[in-house]
Protein backbone atom coordinates (compact mmCIF):
# COMPACT_ATOMS: atom_id res chain seq x y z
CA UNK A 1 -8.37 -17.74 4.78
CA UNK A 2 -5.46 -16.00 6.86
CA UNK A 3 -3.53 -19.25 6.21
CA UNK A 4 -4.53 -19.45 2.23
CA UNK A 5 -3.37 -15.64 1.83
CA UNK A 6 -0.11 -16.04 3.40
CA UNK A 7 0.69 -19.44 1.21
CA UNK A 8 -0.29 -17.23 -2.10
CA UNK A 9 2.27 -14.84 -0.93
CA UNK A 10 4.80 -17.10 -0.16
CA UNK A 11 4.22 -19.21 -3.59
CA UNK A 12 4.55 -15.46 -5.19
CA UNK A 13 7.31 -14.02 -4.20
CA UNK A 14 9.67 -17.41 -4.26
CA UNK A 15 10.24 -16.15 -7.91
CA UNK A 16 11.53 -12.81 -6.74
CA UNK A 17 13.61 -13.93 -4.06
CA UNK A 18 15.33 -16.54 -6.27
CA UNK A 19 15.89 -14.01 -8.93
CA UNK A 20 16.89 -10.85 -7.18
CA UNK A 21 19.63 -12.95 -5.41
CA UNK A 22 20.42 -14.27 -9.06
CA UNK A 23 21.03 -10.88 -9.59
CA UNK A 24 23.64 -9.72 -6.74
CA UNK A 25 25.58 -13.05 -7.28
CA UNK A 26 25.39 -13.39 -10.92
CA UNK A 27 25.87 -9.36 -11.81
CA UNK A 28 28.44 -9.54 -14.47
CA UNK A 29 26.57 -12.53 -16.56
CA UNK A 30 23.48 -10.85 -16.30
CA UNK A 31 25.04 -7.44 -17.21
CA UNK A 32 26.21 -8.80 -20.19
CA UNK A 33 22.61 -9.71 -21.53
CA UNK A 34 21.06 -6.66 -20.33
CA UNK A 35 23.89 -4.83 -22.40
CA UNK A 36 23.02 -6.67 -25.27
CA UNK A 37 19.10 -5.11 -24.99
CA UNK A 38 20.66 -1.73 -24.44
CA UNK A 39 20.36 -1.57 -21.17
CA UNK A 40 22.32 1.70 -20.17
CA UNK A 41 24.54 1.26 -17.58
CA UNK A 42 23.68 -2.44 -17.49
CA UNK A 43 25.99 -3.81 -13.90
CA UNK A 44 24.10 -1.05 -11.94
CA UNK A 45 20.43 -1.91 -13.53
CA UNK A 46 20.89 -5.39 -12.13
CA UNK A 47 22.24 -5.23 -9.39
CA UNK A 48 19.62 -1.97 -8.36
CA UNK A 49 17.06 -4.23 -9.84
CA UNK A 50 17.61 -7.30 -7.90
CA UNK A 51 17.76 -5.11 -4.59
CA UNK A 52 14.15 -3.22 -6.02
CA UNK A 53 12.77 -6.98 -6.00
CA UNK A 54 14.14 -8.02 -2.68
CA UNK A 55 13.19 -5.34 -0.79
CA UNK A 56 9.25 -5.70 -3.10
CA UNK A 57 9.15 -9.53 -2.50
CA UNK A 58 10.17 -9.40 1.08
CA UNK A 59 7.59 -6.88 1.77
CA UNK A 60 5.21 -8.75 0.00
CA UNK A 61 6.11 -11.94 2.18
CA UNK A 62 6.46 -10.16 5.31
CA UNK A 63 3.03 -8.58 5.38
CA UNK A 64 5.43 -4.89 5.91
CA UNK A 65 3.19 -2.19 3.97
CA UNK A 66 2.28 -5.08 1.33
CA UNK A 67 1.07 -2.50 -1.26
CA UNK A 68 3.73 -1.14 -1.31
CA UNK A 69 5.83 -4.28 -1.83
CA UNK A 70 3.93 -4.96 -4.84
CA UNK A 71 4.03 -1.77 -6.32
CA UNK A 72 8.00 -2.16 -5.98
CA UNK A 73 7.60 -5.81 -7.84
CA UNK A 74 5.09 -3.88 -10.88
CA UNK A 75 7.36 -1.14 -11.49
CA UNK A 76 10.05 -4.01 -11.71
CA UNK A 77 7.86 -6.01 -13.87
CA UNK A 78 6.58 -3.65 -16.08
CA UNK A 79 10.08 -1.79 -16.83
CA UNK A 80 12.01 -5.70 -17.34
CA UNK A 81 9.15 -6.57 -19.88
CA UNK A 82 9.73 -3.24 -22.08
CA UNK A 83 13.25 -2.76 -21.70
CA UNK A 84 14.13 -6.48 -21.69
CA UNK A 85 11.81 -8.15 -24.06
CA UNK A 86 10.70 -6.17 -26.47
CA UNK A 87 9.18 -8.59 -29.14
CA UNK A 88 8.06 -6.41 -31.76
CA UNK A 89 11.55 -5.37 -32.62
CA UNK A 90 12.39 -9.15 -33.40
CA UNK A 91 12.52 -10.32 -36.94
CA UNK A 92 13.47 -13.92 -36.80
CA UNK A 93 9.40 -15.52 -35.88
CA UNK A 94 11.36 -18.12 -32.84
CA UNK A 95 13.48 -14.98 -31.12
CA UNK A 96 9.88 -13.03 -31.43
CA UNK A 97 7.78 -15.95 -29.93
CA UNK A 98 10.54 -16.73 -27.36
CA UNK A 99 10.47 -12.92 -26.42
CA UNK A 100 6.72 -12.34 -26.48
CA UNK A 101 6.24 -15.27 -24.00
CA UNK A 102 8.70 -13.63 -21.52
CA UNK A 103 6.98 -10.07 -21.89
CA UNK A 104 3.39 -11.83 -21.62
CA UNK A 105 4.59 -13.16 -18.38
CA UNK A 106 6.25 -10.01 -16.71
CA UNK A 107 2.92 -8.37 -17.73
CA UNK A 108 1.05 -11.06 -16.36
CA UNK A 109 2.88 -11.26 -13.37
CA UNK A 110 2.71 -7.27 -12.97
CA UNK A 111 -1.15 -7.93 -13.24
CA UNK A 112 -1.00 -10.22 -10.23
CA UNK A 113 1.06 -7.84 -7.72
CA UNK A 114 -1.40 -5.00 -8.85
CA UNK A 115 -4.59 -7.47 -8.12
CA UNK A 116 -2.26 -8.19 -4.97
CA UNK A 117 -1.97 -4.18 -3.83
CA UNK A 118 -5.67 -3.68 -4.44
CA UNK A 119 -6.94 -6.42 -2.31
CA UNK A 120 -4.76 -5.86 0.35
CA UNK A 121 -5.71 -1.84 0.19
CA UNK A 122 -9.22 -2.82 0.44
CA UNK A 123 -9.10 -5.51 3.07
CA UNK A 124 -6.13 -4.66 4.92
CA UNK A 125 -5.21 -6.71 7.61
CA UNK A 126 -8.21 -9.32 6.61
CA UNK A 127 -5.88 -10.66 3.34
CA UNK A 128 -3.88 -12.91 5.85
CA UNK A 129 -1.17 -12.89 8.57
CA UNK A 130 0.61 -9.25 7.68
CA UNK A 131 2.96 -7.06 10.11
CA UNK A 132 1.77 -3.62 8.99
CA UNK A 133 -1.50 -2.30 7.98
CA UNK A 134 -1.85 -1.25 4.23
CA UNK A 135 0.82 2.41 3.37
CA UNK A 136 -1.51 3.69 0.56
């Protein structure tokens, strides 16, 4: 099972990776939409952002105090699906499906690093091929 956990963790974080590099490289663009959500600030958010998920997916990857990767990747998860998608402020029913979708899946996804930072707590170095031992 070693083998299975690892290729979870690598299937998981590929969507981190990918988009925290998105956001060093593509600051500006992004900056521009995160302005237009109200995004205070919005240059630094993404580019502190895409370093938050970096450093959370690599740890998550790595096996390097997992739980504490994940945590990283929820509190990125969980702040990008209120701040970015807030649905129930849309009025037009396709902009408030579109955005819904997007927050379902953030949450979702924040669900699955949690589930990810409780198993490895509990099983430690058991949950696959890992560097460190579980932080919390």
């Amino acid at each position: 099972m070693d083998i299975v956990a690892l290729i979870g963790r690598i299937l998981f974080v590929a969507l981190f990776l990918g988009s925290g590099f998105g956001h060093l490289t593509q600051a500006q663009a992004m900056a521009g939409y995160a302005t237009s959500k109200g995004v205070p600030q919005a240059k630094l958010a993404v580019q502190a952002s895409g370093v938050l998920i970096i450093v959370g997916g690599l740890m998550v990857l790595l096996g390097l105090w997992l739980d504490l990767g994940a945590l990283l990747l929820v509190v990125f998860l969980v702040s990008t699906a209120v701040l970015m998608h807030p649905f129930w402020k849309e009025t037009d029913a396709q902009a408030k499906q579109m955005e819904m979708v997007q927050f379902l899946k953030d949450m979702g996804l924040a669900g699955a690093a949690l589930l990810i930072m409780a198993l490895y707590a509990g099983y430690g170095a058991d949950m696959g091929v890992t560097i460190t031992g579980p932080l919390f």
